[in-house]
PDB file of N, CA and C in Angstrom:
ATOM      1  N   UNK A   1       0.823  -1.192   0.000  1.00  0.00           N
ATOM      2  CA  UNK A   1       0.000   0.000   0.000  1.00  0.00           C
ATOM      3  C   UNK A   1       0.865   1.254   0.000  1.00  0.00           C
ATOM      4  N   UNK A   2       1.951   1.256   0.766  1.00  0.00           N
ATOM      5  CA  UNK A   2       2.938   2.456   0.665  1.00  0.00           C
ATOM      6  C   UNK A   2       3.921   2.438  -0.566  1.00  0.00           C
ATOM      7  N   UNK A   3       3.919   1.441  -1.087  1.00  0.00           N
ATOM      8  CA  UNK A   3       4.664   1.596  -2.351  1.00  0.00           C
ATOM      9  C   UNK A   3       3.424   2.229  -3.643  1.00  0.00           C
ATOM     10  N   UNK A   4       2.136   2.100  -3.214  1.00  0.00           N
ATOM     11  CA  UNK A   4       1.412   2.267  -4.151  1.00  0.00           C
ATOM     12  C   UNK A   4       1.040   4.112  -4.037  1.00  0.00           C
ATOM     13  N   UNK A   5       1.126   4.125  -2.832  1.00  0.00           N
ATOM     14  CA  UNK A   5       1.084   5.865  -2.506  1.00  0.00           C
ATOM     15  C   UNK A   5       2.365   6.599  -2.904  1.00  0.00           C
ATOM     16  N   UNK A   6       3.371   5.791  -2.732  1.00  0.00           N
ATOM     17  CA  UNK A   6       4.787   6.761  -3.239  1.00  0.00           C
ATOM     18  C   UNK A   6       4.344   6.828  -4.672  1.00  0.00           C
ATOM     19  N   UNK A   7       4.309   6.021  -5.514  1.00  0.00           N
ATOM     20  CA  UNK A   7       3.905   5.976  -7.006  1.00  0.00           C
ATOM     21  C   UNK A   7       3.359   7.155  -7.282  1.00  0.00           C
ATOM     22  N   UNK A   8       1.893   7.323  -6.858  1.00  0.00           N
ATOM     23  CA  UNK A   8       0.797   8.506  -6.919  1.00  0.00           C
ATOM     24  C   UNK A   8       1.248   9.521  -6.994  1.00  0.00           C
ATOM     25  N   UNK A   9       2.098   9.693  -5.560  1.00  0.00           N
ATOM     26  CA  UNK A   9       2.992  10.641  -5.433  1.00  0.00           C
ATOM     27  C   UNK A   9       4.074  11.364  -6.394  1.00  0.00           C
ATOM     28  N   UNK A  10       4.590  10.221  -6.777  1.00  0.00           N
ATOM     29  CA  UNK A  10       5.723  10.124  -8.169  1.00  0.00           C
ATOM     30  C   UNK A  10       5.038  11.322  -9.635  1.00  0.00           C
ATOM     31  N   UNK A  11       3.818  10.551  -9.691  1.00  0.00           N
ATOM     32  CA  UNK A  11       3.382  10.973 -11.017  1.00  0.00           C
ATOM     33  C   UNK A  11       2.737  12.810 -11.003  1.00  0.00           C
ATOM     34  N   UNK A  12       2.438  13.238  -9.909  1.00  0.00           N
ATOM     35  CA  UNK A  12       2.566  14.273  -9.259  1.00  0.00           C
ATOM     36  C   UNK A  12       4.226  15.275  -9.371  1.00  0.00           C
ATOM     37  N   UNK A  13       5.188  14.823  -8.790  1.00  0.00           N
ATOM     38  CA  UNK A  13       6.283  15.177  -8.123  1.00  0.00           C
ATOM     39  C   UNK A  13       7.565  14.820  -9.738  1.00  0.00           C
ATOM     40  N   UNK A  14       7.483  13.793 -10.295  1.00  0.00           N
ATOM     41  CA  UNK A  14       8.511  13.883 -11.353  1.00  0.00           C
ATOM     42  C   UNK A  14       8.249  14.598 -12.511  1.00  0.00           C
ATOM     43  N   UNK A  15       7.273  14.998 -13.021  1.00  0.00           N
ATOM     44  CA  UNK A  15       7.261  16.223 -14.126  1.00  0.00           C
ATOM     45  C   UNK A  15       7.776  17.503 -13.364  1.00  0.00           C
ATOM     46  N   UNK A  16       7.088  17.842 -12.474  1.00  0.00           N
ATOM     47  CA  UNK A  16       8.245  18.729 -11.926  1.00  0.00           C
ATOM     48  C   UNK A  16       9.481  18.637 -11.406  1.00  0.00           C
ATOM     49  N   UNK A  17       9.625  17.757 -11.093  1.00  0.00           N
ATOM     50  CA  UNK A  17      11.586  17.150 -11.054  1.00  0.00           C
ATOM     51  C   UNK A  17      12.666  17.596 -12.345  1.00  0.00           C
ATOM     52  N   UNK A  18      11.288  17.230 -13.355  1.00  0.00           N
ATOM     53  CA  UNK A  18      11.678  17.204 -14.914  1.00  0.00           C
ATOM     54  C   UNK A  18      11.746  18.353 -15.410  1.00  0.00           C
ATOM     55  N   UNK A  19      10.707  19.417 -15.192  1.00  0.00           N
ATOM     56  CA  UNK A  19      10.713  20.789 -15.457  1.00  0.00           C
ATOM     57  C   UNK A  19      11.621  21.797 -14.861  1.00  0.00           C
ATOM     58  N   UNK A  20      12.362  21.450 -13.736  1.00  0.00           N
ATOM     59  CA  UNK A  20      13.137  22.293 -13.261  1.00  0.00           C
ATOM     60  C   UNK A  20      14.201  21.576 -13.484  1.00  0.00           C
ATOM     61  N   UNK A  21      14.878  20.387 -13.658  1.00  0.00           N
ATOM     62  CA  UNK A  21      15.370  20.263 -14.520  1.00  0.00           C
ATOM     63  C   UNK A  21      15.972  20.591 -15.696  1.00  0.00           C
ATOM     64  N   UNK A  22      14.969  20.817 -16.736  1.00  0.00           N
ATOM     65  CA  UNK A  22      15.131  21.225 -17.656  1.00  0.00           C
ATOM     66  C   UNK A  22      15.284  22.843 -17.857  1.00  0.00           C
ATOM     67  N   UNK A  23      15.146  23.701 -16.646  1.00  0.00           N
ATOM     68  CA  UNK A  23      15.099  24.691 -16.558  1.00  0.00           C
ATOM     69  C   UNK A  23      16.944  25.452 -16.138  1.00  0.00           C
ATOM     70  N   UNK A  24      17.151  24.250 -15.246  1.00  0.00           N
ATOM     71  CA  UNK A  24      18.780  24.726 -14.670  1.00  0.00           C
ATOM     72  C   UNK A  24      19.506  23.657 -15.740  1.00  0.00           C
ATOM     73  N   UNK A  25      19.434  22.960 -16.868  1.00  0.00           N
ATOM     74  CA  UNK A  25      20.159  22.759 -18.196  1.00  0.00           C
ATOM     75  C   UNK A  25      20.022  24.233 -18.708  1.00  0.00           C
ATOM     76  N   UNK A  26      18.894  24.428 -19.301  1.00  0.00           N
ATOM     77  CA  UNK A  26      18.879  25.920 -20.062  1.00  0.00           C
ATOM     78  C   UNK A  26      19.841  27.144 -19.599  1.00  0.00           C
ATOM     79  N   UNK A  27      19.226  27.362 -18.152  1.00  0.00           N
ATOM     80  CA  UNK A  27      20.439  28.334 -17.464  1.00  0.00           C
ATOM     81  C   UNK A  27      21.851  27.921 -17.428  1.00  0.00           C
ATOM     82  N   UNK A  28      22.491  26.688 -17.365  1.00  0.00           N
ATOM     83  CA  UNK A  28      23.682  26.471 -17.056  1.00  0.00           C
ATOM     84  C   UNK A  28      24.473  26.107 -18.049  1.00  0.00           C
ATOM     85  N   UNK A  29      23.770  24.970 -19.110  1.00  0.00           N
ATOM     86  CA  UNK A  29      24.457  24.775 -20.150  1.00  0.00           C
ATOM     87  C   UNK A  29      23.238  24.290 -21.642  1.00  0.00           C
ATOM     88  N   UNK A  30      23.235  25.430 -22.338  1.00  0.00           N
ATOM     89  CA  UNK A  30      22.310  25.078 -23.462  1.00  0.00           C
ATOM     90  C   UNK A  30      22.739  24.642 -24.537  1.00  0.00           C
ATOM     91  N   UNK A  31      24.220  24.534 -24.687  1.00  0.00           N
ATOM     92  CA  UNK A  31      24.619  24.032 -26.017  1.00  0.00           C
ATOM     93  C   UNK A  31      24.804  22.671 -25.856  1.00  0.00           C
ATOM     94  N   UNK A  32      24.802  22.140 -23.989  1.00  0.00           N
ATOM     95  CA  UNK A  32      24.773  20.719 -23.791  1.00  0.00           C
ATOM     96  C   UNK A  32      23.297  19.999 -23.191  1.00  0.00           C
ATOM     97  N   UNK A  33      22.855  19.115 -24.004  1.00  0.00           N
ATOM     98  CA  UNK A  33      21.396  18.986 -23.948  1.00  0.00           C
ATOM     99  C   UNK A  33      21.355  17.543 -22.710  1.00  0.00           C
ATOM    100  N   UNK A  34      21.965  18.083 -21.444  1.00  0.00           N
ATOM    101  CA  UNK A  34      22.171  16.496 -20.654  1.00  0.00           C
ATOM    102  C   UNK A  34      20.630  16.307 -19.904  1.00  0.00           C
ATOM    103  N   UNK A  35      19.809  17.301 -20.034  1.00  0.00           N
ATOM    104  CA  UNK A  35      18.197  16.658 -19.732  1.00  0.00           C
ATOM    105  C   UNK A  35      18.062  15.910 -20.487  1.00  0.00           C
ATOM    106  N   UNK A  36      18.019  15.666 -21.152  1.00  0.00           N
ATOM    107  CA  UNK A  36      17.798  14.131 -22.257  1.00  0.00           C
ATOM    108  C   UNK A  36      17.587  13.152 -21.025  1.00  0.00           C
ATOM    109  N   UNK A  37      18.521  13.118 -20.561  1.00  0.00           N
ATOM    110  CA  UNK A  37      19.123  11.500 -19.762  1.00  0.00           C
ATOM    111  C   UNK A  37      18.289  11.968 -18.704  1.00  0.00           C
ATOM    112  N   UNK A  38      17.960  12.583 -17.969  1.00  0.00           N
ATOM    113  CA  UNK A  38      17.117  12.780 -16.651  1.00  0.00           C
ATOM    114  C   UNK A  38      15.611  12.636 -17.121  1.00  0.00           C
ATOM    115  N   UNK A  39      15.530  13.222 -18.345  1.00  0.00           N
ATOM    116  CA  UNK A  39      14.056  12.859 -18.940  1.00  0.00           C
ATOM    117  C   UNK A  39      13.766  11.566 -19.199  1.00  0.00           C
ATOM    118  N   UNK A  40      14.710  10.825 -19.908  1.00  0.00           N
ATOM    119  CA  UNK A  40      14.169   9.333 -20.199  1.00  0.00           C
ATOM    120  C   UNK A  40      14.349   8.717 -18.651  1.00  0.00           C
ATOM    121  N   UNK A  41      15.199   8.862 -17.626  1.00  0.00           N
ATOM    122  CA  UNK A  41      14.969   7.853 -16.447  1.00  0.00           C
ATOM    123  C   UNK A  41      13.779   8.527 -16.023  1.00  0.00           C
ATOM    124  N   UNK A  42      13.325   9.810 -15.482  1.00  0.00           N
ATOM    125  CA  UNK A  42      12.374   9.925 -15.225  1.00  0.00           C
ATOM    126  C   UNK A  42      11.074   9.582 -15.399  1.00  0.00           C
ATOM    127  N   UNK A  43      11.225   9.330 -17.009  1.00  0.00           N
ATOM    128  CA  UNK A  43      10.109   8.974 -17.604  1.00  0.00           C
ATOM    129  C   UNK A  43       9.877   7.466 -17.646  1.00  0.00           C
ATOM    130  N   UNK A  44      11.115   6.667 -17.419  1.00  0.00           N
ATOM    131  CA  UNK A  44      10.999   5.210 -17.493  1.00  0.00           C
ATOM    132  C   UNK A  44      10.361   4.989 -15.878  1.00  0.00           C
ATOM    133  N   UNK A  45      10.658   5.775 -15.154  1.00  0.00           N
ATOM    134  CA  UNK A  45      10.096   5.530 -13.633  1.00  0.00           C
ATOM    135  C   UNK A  45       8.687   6.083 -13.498  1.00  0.00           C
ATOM    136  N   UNK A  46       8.134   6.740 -14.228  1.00  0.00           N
ATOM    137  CA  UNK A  46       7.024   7.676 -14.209  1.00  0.00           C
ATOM    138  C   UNK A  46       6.036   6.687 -15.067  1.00  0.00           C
ATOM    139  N   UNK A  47       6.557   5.828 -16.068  1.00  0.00           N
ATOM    140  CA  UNK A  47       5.745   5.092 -16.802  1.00  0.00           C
ATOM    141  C   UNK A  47       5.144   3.750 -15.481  1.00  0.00           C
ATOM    142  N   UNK A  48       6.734   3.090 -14.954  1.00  0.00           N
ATOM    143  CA  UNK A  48       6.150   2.013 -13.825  1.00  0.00           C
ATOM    144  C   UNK A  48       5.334   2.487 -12.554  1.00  0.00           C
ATOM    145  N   UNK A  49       5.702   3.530 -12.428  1.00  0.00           N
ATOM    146  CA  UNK A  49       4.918   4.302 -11.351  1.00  0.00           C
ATOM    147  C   UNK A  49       3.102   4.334 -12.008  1.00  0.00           C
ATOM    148  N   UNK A  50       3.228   4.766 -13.080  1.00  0.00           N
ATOM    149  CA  UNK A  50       1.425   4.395 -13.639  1.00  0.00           C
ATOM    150  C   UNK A  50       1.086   3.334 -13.509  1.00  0.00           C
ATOM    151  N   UNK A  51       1.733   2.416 -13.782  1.00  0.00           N
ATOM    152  CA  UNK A  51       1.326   0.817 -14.606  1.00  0.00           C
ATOM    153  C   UNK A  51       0.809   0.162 -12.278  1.00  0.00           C
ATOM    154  N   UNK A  52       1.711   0.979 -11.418  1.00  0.00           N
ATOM    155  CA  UNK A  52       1.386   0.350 -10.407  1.00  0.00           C
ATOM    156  C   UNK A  52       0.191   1.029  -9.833  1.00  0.00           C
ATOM    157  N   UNK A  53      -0.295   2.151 -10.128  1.00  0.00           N
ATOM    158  CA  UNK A  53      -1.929   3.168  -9.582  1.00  0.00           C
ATOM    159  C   UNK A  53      -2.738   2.501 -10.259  1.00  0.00           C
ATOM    160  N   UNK A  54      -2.898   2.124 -11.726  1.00  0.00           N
ATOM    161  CA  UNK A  54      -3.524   1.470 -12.534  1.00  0.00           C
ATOM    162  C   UNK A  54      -3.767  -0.134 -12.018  1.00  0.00           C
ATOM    163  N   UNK A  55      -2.880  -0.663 -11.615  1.00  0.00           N
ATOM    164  CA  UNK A  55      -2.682  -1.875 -11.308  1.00  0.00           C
ATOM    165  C   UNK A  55      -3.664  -1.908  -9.502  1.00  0.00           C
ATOM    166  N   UNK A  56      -3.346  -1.284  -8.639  1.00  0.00           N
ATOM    167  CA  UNK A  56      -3.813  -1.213  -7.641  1.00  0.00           C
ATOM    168  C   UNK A  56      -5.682  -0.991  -7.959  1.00  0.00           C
ATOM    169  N   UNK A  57      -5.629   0.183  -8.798  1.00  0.00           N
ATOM    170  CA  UNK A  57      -6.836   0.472  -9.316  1.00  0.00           C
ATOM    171  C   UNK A  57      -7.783  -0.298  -9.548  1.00  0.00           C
ATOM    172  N   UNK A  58      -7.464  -1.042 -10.227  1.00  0.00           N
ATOM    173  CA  UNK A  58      -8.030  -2.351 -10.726  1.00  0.00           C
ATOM    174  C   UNK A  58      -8.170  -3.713 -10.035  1.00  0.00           C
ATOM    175  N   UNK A  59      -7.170  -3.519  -8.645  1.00  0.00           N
ATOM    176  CA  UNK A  59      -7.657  -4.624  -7.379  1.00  0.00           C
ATOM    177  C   UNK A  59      -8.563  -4.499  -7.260  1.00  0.00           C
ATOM    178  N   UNK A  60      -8.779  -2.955  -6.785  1.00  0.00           N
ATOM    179  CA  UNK A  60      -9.480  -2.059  -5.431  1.00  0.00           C
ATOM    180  C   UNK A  60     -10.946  -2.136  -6.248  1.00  0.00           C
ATOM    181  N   UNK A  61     -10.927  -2.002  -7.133  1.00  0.00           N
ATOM    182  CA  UNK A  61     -12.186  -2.036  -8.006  1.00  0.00           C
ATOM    183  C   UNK A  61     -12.920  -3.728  -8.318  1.00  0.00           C
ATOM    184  N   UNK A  62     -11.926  -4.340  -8.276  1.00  0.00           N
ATOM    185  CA  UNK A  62     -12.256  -5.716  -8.385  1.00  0.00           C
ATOM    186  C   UNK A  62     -12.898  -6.662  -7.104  1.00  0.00           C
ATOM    187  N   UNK A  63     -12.213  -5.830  -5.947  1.00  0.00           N
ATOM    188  CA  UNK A  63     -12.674  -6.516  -4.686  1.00  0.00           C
ATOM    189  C   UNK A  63     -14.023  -5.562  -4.157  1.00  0.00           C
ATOM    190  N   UNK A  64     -13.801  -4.260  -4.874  1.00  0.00           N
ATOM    191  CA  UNK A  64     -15.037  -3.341  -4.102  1.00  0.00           C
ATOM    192  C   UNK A  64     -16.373  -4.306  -5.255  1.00  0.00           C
ATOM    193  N   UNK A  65     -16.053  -4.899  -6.423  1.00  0.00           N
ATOM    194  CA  UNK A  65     -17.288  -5.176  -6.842  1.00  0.00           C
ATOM    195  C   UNK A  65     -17.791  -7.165  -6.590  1.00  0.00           C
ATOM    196  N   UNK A  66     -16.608  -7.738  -5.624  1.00  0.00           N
ATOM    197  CA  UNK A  66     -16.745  -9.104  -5.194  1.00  0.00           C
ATOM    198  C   UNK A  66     -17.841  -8.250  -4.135  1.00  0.00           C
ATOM    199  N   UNK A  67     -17.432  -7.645  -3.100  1.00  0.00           N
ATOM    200  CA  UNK A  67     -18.157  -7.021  -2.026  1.00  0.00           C
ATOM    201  C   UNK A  67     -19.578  -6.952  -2.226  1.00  0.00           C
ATOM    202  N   UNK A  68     -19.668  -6.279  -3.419  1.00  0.00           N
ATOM    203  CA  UNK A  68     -20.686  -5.615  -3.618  1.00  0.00           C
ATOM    204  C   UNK A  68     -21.763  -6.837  -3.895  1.00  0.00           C
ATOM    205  N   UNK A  69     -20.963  -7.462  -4.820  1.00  0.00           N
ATOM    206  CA  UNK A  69     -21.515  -9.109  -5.540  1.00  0.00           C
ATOM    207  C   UNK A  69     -22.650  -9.754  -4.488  1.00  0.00           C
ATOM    208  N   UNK A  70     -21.302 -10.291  -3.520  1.00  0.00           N
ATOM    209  CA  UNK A  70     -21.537 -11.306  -2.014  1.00  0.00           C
ATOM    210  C   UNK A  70     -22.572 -10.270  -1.296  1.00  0.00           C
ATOM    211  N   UNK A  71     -22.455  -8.954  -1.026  1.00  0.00           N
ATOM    212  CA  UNK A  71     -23.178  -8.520  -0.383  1.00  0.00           C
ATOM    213  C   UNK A  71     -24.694  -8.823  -0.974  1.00  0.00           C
ATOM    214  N   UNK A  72     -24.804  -8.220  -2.398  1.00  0.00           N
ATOM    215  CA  UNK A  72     -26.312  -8.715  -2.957  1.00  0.00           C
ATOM    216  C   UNK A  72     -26.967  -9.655  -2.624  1.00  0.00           C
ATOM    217  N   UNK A  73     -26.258 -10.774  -2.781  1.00  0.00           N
ATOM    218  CA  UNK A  73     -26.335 -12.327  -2.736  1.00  0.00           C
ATOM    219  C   UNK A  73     -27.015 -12.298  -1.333  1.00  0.00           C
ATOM    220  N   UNK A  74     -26.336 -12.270  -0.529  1.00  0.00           N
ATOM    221  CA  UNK A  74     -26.710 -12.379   0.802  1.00  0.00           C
ATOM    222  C   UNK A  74     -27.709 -11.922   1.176  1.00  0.00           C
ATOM    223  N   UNK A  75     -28.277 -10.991   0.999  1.00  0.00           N
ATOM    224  CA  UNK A  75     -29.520 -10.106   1.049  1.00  0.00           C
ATOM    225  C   UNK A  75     -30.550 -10.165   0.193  1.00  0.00           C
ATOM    226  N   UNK A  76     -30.584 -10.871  -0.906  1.00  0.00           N
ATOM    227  CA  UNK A  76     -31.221 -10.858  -2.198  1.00  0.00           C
ATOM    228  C   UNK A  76     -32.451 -12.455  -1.768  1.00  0.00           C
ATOM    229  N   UNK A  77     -30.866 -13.395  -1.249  1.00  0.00           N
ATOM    230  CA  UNK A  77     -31.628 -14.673  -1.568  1.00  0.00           C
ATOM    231  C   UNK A  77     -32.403 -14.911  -0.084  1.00  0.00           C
ATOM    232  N   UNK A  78     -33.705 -15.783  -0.273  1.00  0.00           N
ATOM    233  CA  UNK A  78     -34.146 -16.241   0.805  1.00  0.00           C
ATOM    234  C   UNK A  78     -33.254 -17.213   1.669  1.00  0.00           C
ATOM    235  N   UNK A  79     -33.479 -17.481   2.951  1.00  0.00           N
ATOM    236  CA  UNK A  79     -32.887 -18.497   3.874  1.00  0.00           C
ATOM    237  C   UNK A  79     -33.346 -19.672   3.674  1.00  0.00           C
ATOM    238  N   UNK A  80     -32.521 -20.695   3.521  1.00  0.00           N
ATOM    239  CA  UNK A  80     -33.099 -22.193   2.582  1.00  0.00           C
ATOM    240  C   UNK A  80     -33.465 -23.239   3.998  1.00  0.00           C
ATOM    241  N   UNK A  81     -34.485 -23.855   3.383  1.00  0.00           N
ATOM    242  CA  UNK A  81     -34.826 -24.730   4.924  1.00  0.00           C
ATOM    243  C   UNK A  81     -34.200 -26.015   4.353  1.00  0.00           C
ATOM    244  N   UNK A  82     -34.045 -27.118   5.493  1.00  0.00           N
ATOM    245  CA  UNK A  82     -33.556 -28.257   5.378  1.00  0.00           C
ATOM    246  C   UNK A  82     -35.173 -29.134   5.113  1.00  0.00           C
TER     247      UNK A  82
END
């Protein structure tokens, strides 16, 4: 669960990692383009960081609709006699 909140967090927090970034390349050295390389790791971490909100997403949604399922069930059907 805390790896799934850092993620969230991530996709929030690394475009701006990336933008200021790319901001102190410009100021410091523009004829050398070394954001490149901070952009693609960023972005390779920013891609697994989705694939795990998405992934959680799709538990949380899967068990909220077993819940929901079993709950019907339970309430829906009559009590069976022997």
């Amino acid at each position: 669960m805390y790896k799934t909140l850092r993620a969230v967090r991530f996709l929030f927090v690394g475009p701006v990692v990336l933008v200021l970034c790319f901001f102190i390349n410009l100021m410091t050295s523009p004829h050398h383009w070394w954001f490149q390389w901070a952009a693609l790791g960023i972005g390779i971490a920013w891609v697994i960081s989705l694939f795990r909100v998405i992934w959680a997403i799709i538990v949380l949604g899967g068990l909220a609709a077993l819940i929901a399922y079993i709950r019907k069930e339970c309430h829906t059907s009559p009590p069976k006699r022997l």
